[in-house]
Protein backbone atom coordinates (compact mmCIF):
# COMPACT_ATOMS: atom_id res chain seq x y z
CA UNK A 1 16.89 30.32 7.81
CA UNK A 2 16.27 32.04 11.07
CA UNK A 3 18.63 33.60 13.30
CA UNK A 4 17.93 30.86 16.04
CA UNK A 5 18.79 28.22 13.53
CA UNK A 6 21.30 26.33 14.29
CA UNK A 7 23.09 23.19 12.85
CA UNK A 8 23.04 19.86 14.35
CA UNK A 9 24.59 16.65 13.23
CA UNK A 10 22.31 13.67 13.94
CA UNK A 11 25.10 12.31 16.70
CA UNK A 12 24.69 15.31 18.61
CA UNK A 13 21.00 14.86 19.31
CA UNK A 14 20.28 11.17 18.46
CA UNK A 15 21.23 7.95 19.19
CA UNK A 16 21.47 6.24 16.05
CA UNK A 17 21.76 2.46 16.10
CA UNK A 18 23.37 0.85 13.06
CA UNK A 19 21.83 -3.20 12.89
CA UNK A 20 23.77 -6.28 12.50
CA UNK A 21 23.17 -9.59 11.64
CA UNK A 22 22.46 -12.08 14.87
CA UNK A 23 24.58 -15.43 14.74
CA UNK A 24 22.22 -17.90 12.42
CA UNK A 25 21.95 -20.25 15.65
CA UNK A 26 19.95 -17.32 17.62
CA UNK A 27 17.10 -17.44 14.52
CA UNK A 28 13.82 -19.39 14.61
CA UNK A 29 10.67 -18.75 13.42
CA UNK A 30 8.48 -20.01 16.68
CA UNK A 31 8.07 -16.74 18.50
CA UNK A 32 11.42 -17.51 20.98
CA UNK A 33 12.84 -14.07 22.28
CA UNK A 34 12.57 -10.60 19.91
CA UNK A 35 11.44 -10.11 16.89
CA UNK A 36 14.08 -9.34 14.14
CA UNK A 37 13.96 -7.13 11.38
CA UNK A 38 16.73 -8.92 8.99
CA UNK A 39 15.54 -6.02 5.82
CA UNK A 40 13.88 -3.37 4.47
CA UNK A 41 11.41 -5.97 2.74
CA UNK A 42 10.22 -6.57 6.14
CA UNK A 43 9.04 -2.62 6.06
CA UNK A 44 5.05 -2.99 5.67
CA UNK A 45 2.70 -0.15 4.01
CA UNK A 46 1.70 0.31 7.99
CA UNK A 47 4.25 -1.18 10.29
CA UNK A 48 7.30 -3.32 10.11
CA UNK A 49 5.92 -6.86 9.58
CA UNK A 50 9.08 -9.01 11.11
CA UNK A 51 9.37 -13.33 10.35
CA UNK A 52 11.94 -13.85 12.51
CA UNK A 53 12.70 -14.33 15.89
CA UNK A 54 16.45 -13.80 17.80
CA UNK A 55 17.09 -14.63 21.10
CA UNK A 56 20.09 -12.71 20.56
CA UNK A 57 18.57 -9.04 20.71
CA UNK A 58 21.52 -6.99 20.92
CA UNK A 59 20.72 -3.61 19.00
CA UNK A 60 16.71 -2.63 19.70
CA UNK A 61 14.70 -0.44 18.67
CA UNK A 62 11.94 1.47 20.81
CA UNK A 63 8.73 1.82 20.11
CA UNK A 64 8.76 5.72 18.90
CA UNK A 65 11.96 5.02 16.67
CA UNK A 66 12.79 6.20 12.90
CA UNK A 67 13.55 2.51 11.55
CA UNK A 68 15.81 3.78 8.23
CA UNK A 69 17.18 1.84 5.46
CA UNK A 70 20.96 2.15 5.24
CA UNK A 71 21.74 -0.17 2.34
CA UNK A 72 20.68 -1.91 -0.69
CA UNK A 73 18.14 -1.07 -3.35
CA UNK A 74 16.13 0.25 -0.53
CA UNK A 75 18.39 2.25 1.07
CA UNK A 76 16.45 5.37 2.15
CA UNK A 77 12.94 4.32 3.24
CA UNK A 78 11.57 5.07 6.73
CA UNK A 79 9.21 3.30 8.75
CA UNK A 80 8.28 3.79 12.43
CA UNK A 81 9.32 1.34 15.18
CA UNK A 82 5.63 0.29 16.58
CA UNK A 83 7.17 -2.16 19.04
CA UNK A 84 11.01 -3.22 20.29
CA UNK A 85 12.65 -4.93 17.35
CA UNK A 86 15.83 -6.33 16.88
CA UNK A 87 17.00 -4.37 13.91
CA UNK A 88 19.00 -6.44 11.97
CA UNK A 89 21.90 -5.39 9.07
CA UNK A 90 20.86 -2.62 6.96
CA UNK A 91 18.68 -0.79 9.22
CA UNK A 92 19.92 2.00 11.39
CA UNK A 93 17.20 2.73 14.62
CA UNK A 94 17.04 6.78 15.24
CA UNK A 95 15.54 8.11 18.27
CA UNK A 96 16.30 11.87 19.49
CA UNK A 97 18.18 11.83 22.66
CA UNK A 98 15.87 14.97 24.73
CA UNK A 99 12.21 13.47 24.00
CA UNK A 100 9.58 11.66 21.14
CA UNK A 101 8.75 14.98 19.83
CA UNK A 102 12.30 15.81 18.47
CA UNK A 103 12.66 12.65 17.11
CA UNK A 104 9.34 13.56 14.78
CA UNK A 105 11.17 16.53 14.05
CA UNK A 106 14.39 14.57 13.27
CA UNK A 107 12.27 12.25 10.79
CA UNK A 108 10.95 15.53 9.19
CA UNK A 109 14.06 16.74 8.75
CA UNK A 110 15.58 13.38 6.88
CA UNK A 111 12.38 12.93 4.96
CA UNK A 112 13.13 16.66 3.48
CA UNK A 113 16.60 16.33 2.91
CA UNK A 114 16.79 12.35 1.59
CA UNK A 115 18.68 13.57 -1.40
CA UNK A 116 21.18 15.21 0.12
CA UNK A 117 21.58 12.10 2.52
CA UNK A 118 21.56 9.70 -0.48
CA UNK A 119 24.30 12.02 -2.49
CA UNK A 120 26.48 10.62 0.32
CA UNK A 121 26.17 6.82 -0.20
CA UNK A 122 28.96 4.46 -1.23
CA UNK A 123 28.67 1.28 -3.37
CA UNK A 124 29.08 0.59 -7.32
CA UNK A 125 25.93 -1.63 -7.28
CA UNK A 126 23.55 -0.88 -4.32
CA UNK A 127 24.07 2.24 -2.00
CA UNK A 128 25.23 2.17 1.42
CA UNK A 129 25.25 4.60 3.98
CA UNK A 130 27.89 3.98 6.93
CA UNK A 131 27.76 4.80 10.62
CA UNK A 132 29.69 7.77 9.78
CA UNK A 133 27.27 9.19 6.87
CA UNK A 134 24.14 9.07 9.20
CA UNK A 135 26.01 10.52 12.48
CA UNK A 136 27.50 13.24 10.52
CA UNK A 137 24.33 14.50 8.92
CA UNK A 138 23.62 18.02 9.79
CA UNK A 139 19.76 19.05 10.08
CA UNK A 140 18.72 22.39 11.14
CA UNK A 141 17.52 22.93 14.98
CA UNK A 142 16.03 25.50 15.66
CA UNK A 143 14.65 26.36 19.73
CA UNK A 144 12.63 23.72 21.50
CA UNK A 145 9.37 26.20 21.04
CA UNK A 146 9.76 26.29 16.93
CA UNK A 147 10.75 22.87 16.87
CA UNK A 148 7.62 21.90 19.04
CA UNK A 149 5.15 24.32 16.60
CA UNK A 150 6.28 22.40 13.40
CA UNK A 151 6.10 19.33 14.85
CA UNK A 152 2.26 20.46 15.52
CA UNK A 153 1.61 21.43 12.07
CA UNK A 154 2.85 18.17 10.20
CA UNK A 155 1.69 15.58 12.98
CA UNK A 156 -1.70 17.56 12.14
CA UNK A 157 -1.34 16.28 8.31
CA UNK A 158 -0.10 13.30 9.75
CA UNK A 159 -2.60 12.32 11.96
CA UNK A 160 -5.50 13.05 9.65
CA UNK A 161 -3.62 10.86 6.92
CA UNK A 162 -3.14 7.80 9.35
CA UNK A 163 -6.64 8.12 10.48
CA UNK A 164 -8.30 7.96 7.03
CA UNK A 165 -6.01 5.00 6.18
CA UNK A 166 -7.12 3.43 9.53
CA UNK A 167 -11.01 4.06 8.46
CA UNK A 168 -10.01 2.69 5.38
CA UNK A 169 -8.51 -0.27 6.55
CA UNK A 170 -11.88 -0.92 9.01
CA UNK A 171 -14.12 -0.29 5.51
CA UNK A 172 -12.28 -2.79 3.49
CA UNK A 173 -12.70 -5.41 6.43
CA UNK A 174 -16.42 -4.84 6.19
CA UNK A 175 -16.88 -5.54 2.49
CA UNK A 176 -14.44 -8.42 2.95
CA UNK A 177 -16.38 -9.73 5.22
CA UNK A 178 -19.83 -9.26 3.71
CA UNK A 179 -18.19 -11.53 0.59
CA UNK A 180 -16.79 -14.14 2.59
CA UNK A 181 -20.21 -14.19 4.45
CA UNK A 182 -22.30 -14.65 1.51
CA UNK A 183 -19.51 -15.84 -1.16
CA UNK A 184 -17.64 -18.08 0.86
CA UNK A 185 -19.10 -19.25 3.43
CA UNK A 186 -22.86 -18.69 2.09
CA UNK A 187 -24.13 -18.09 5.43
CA UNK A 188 -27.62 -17.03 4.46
CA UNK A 189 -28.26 -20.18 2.28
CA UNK A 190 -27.09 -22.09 5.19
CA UNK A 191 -28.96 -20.43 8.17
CA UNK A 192 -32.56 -20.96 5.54
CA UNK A 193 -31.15 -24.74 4.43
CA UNK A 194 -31.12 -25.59 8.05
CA UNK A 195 -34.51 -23.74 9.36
CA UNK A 196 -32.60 -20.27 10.50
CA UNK A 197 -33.28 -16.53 10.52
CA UNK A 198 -30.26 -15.48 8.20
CA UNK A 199 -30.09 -12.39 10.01
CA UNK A 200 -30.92 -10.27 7.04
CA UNK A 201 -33.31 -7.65 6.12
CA UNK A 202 -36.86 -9.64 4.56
CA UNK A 203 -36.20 -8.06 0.88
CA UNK A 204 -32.08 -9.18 1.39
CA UNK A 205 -32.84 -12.60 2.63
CA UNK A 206 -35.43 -13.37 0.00
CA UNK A 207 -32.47 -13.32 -2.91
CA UNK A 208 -30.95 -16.58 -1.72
CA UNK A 209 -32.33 -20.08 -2.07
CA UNK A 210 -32.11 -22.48 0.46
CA UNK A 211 -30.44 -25.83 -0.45
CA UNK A 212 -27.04 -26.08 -2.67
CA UNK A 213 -26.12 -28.11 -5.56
CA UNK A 214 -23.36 -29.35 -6.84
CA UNK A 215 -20.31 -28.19 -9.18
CA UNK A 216 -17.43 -28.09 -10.33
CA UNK A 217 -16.30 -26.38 -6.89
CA UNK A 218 -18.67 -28.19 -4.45
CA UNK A 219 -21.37 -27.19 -3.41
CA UNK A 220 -23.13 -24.03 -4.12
CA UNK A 221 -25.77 -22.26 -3.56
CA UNK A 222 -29.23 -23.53 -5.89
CA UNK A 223 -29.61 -21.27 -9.31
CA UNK A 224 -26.11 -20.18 -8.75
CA UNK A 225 -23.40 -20.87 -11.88
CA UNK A 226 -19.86 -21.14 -12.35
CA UNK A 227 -18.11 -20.03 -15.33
CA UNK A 228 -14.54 -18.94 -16.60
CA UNK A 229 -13.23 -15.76 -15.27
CA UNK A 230 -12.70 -14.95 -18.76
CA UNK A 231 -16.06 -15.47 -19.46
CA UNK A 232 -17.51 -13.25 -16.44
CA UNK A 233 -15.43 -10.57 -17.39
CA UNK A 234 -12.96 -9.08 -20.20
CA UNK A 235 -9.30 -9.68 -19.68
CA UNK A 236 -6.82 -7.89 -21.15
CA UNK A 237 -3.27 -6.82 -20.89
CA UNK A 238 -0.86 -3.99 -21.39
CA UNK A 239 2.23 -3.02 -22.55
CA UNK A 240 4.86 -0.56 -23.17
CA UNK A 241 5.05 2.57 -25.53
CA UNK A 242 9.17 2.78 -26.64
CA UNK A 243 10.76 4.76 -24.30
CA UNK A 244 13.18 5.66 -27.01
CA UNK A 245 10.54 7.56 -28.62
CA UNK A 246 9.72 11.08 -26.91
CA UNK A 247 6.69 11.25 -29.10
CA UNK A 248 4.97 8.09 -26.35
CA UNK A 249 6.36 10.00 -22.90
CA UNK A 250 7.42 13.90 -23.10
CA UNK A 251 4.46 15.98 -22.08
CA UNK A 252 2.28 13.25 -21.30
CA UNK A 253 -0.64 13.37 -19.43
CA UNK A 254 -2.29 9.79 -19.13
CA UNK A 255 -1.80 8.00 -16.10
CA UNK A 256 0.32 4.67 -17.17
CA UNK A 257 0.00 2.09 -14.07
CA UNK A 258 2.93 -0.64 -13.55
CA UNK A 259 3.11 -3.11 -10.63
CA UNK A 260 5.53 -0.86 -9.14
CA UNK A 261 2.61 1.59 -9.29
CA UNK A 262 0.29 -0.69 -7.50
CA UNK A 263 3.06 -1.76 -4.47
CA UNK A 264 2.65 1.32 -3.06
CA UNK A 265 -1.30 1.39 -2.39
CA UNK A 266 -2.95 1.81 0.77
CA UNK A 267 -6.38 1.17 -0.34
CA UNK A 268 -6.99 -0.51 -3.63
CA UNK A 269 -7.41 2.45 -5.18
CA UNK A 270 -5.97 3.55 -9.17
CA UNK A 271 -5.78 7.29 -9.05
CA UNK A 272 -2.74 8.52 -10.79
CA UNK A 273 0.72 6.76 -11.66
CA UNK A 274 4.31 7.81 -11.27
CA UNK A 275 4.83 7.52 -15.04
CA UNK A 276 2.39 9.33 -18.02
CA UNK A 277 2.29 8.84 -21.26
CA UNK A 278 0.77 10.93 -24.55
CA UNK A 279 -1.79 10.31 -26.47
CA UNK A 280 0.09 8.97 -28.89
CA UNK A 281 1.69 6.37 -26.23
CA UNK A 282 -1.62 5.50 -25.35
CA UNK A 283 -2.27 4.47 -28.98
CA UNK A 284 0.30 2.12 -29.12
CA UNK A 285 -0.60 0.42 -25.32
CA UNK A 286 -2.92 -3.06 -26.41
CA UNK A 287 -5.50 -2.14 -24.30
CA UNK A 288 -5.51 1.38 -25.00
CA UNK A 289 -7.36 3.59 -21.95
CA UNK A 290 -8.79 1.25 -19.26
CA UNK A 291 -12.37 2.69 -18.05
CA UNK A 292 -12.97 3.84 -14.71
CA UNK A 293 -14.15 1.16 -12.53
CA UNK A 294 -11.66 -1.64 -14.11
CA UNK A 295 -10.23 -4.34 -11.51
CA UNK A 296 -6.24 -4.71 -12.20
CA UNK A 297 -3.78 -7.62 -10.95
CA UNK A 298 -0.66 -7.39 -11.05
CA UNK A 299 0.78 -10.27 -12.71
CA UNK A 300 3.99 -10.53 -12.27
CA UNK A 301 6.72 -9.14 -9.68
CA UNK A 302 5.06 -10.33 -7.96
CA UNK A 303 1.46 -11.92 -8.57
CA UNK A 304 -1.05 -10.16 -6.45
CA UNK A 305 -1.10 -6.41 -6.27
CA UNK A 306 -4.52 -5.58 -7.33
CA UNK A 307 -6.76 -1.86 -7.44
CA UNK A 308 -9.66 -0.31 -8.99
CA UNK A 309 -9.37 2.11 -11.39
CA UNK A 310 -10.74 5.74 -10.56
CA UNK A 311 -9.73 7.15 -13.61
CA UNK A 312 -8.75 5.71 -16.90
CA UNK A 313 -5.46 4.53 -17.17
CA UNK A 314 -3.07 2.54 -19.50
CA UNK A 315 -1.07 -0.33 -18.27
CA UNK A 316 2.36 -2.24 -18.60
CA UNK A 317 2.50 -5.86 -19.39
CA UNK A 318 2.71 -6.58 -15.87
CA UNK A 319 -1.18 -6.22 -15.42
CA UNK A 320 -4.08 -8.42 -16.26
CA UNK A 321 -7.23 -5.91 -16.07
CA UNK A 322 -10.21 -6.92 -15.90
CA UNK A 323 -13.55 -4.69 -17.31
CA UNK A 324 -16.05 -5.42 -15.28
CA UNK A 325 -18.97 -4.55 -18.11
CA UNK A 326 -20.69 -8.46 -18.00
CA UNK A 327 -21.87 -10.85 -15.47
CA UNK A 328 -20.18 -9.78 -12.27
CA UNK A 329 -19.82 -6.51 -11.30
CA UNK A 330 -15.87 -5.10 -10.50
CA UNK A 331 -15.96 -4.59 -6.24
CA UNK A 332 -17.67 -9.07 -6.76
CA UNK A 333 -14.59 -9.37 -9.08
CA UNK A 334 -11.95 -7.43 -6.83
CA UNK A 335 -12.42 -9.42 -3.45
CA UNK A 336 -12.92 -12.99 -5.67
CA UNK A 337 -9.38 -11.77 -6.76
CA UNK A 338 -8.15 -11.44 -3.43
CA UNK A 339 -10.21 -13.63 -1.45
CA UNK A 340 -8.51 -16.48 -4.74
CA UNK A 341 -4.80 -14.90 -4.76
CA UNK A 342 -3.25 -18.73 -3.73
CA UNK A 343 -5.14 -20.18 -6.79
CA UNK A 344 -3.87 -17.74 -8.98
CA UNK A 345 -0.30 -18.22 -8.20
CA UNK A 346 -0.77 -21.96 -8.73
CA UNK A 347 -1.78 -21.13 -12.50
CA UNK A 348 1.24 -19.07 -12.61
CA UNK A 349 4.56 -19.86 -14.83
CA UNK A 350 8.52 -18.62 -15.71
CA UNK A 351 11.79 -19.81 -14.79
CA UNK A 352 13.17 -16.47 -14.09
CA UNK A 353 10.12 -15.25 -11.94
CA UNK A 354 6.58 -16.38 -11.54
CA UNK A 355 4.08 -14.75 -13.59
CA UNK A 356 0.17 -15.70 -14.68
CA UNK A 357 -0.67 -15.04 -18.06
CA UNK A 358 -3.81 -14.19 -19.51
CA UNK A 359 -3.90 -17.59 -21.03
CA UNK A 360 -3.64 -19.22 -17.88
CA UNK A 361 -6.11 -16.59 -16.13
CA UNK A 362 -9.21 -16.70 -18.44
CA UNK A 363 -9.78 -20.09 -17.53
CA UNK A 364 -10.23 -19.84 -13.60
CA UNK A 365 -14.02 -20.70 -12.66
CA UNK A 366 -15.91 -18.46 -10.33
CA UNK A 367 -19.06 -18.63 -8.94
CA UNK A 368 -21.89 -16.47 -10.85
CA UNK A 369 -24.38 -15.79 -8.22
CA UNK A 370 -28.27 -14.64 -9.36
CA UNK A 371 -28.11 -10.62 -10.49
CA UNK A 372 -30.35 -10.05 -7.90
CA UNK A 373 -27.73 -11.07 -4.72
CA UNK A 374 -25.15 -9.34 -6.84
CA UNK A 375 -27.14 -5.77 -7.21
CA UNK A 376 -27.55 -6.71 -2.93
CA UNK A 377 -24.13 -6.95 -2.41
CA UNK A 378 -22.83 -3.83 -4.75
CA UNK A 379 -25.61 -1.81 -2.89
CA UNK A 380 -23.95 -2.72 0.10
CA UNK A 381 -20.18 -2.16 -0.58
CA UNK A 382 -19.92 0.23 -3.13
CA UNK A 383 -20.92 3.21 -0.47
CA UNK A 384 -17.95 1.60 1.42
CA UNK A 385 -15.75 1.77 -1.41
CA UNK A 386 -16.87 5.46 -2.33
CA UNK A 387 -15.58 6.63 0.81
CA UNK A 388 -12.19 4.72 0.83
CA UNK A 389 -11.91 6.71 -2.34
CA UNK A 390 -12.62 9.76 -0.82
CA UNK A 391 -9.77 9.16 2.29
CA UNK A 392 -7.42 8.80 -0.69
CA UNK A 393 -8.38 11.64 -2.22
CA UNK A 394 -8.27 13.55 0.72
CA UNK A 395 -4.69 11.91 1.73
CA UNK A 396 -3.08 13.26 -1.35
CA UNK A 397 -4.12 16.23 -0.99
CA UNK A 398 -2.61 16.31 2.76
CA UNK A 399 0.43 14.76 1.11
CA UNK A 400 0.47 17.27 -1.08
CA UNK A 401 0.08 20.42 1.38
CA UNK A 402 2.65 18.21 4.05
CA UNK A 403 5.06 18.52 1.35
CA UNK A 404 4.41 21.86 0.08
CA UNK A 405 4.73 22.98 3.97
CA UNK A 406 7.67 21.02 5.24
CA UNK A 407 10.97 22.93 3.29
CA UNK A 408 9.70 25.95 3.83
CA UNK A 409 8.88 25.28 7.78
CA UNK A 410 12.06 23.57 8.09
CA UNK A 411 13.90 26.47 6.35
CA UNK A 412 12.73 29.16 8.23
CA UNK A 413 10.61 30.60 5.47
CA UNK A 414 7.46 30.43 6.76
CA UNK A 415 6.84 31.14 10.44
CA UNK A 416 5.26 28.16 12.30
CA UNK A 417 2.59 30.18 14.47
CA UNK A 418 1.11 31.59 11.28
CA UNK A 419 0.95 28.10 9.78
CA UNK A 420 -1.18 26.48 12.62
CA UNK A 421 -3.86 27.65 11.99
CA UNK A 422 -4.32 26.78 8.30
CA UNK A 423 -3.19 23.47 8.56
CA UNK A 424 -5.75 22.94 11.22
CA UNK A 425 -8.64 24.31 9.20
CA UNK A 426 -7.93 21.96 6.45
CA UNK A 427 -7.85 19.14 8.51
């Protein structure tokens, strides 16, 4: 550490604003006064996502605050205020007292040393931090000018990671819409039923008929089928090599996806997993090695998190994947998944939590358009996909440099001027 580096706890240069829970009579659910964050489930993969309402507002946050979980099974996880919340119990609001900047800094700092902030929690079942834990946290502050250079460097990696998942987002909206357009709503089928230009290319428009018939659905589009799920494409499930047995996990190099795997996906994307397992785990998984391009659900805890595989991967019996190598191709299959999630959970079963089992899957109809409107609509949306797989790529790489950079920034090791410059070029 530098000479200019000093020590600071965070209740010398924050204000750090512990939540509380608002008297019940202050909730609704109409959109009356502030919007409360009552929990860390409330954090979203891009901004809080808040339910409630209190028209008793009494701690806020500011848009520009570090909204950090204090207690439970969550305790730990950061988000960013993007508006004023009321932050309710078990969220503490952090803002740097001298400007926005430092308070970047400040969540730099905490994101680096989480450990060392969680070795100080209390609690036999879930950890808590108190008031006391966070305000006496010591982070090392340096002079405004360093503080202001390493702020530059990681917003850098930042920025470029937030605008790739903002592309991202904006790509995945366009194929959505594309299959609700044609899937859903079959707007060219309609516009040519009723005498319109479908507002396609010639060669795009030619693919679809123009009058419906009926099914077991309603109507659909003429020469168009329904069928099974099961019978479109091959289900299977997972499950899970002993973990008493080293032989299944030490050394292992196969990517082995869970639904806890899948909650923490920007993009439906299946690169790599947090757990691997050997070749010899992968022997005794039921499905074996999924193949690239697979569509997986999960299927229970909870129903719903679905991604396509970009590398082959093994999964837990929480999955239902689906191999795309029949009648509908996997990107048709992925947003009939999503665009179908509330049916799904209807088929779904369990006392203890809800969970759709193969059995219950296989027999969901879909609609089998002709080959040729399917080859249209992959032509379309798999360049779109292609490059959401790219930003993901690219963001873990940046994650990967962010978090290669950050100790030794924030430790004085490497000298912030000399860093600039690289980060930028990467960028």
């Amino acid at each position: 550490m530098g000479n200019e580096w000093n020590l600071k706890s965070l209740e010398e240069i924050a204000h750090v604003i512990m939540g509380y829970s608002p008297k019940g009579e202050t909730y609704n659910n109409d959109g009356e006064g502030t919007p409360l964050l009552n929990g860390p489930t409330e954090f979203g993969p891009h901004s809080p996502r808040a339910t409630l309402f209190t028209t008793d507002p009494s701690r806020i946050s500011e848009p520009g605050d570090i909204l950090f979980c204090v207690r439970g099974s969550t305790t730990g996880r950061m988000n960013w205020s993007d508006k004023k919340y009321a932050v309710g119990r078990g969220i503490a609001a952090i803002r740097a007292k001298t400007n926005e900047e430092d308070t970047y800094f400040i969540y730099c700092c905490i994101r680096e040393s989480m450990q060392r902030l969680l070795s100080l929690t209390s609690g036999s079942v879930f950890p808590n931090l108190s008031t006391g834990d966070i305000n006496g946290f010591e982070i090392p502050w340096p002079e405004k000018p360093t503080r202001g250079s390493i702020v530059h460097i990681l917003r850098t990696l930042d920025d470029k990671i937030e605008l790739n998942r903002r592309m991202n987002r904006t790509l995945e909206k366009m194929a959505a819409a594309l299959f609700k357009s044609w899937f859903i709503d079959f707007d060219p089928v309609r516009a040519k039923a009723e005498g319109r230009d479908p507002g396609l290319p010639v060669n795009i428009a030619d693919l679809f008929p123009d009058s419906f018939e009926d099914s077991e659905l309603g109507e659909i589009p003429k020469g168009w089928r329904v069928k099974p799920i099961g019978e479109t494409v091959q289900c299977v499930g997972g499950s899970t090599p002993s973990t008493k047995n080293s032989d299944f996990w030490e050394g292992g190099k196969h990517p082995f996806v869970t639904p806890k795997d899948m909650s923490s996906l920007q993009s439906p994307v299946i690169l790599d997993s947090e757990r691997h397992i050997t070749d010899a785990g992968v022997e005794k998984v039921s499905s074996r090695q999924l193949p690239v391009g697979t569509v997986i659900l999960s299927s229970r805890a909870p129903i719903g998190y679905l991604g396509v595989t970009s590398v082959p991967v093994s999964v837990n019996q929480g999955v239902i994947a689906m191999i795309c190598d029949d009648d509908l191709p996997n990107l048709y299959i992925l947003h009939w998944t999503s665009t179908n999630m509330d049916l799904i959970r209807s088929r779904a079963g369990g006392t203890t939590f809800a969970e759709i089992s193969k059995q219950n899957f296989r027999p969901i109809p879909v609609p089998t358009p002709t080959k040729p409107v399917l080859d249209a609509f992959m032509a379309n949306t798999a360049p779109l996909h292609e490059r959401i797989t790219l930003n993901v790529r690219q963001n873990r790489r940046l994650d990967s440099l962010r978090d290669t950079l950050l100790p030794q920034l924030l430790s004085g090791e490497l000298e912030a001027p000399q860093t600039i410059e690289a980060a930028t070029e990467v960028v």
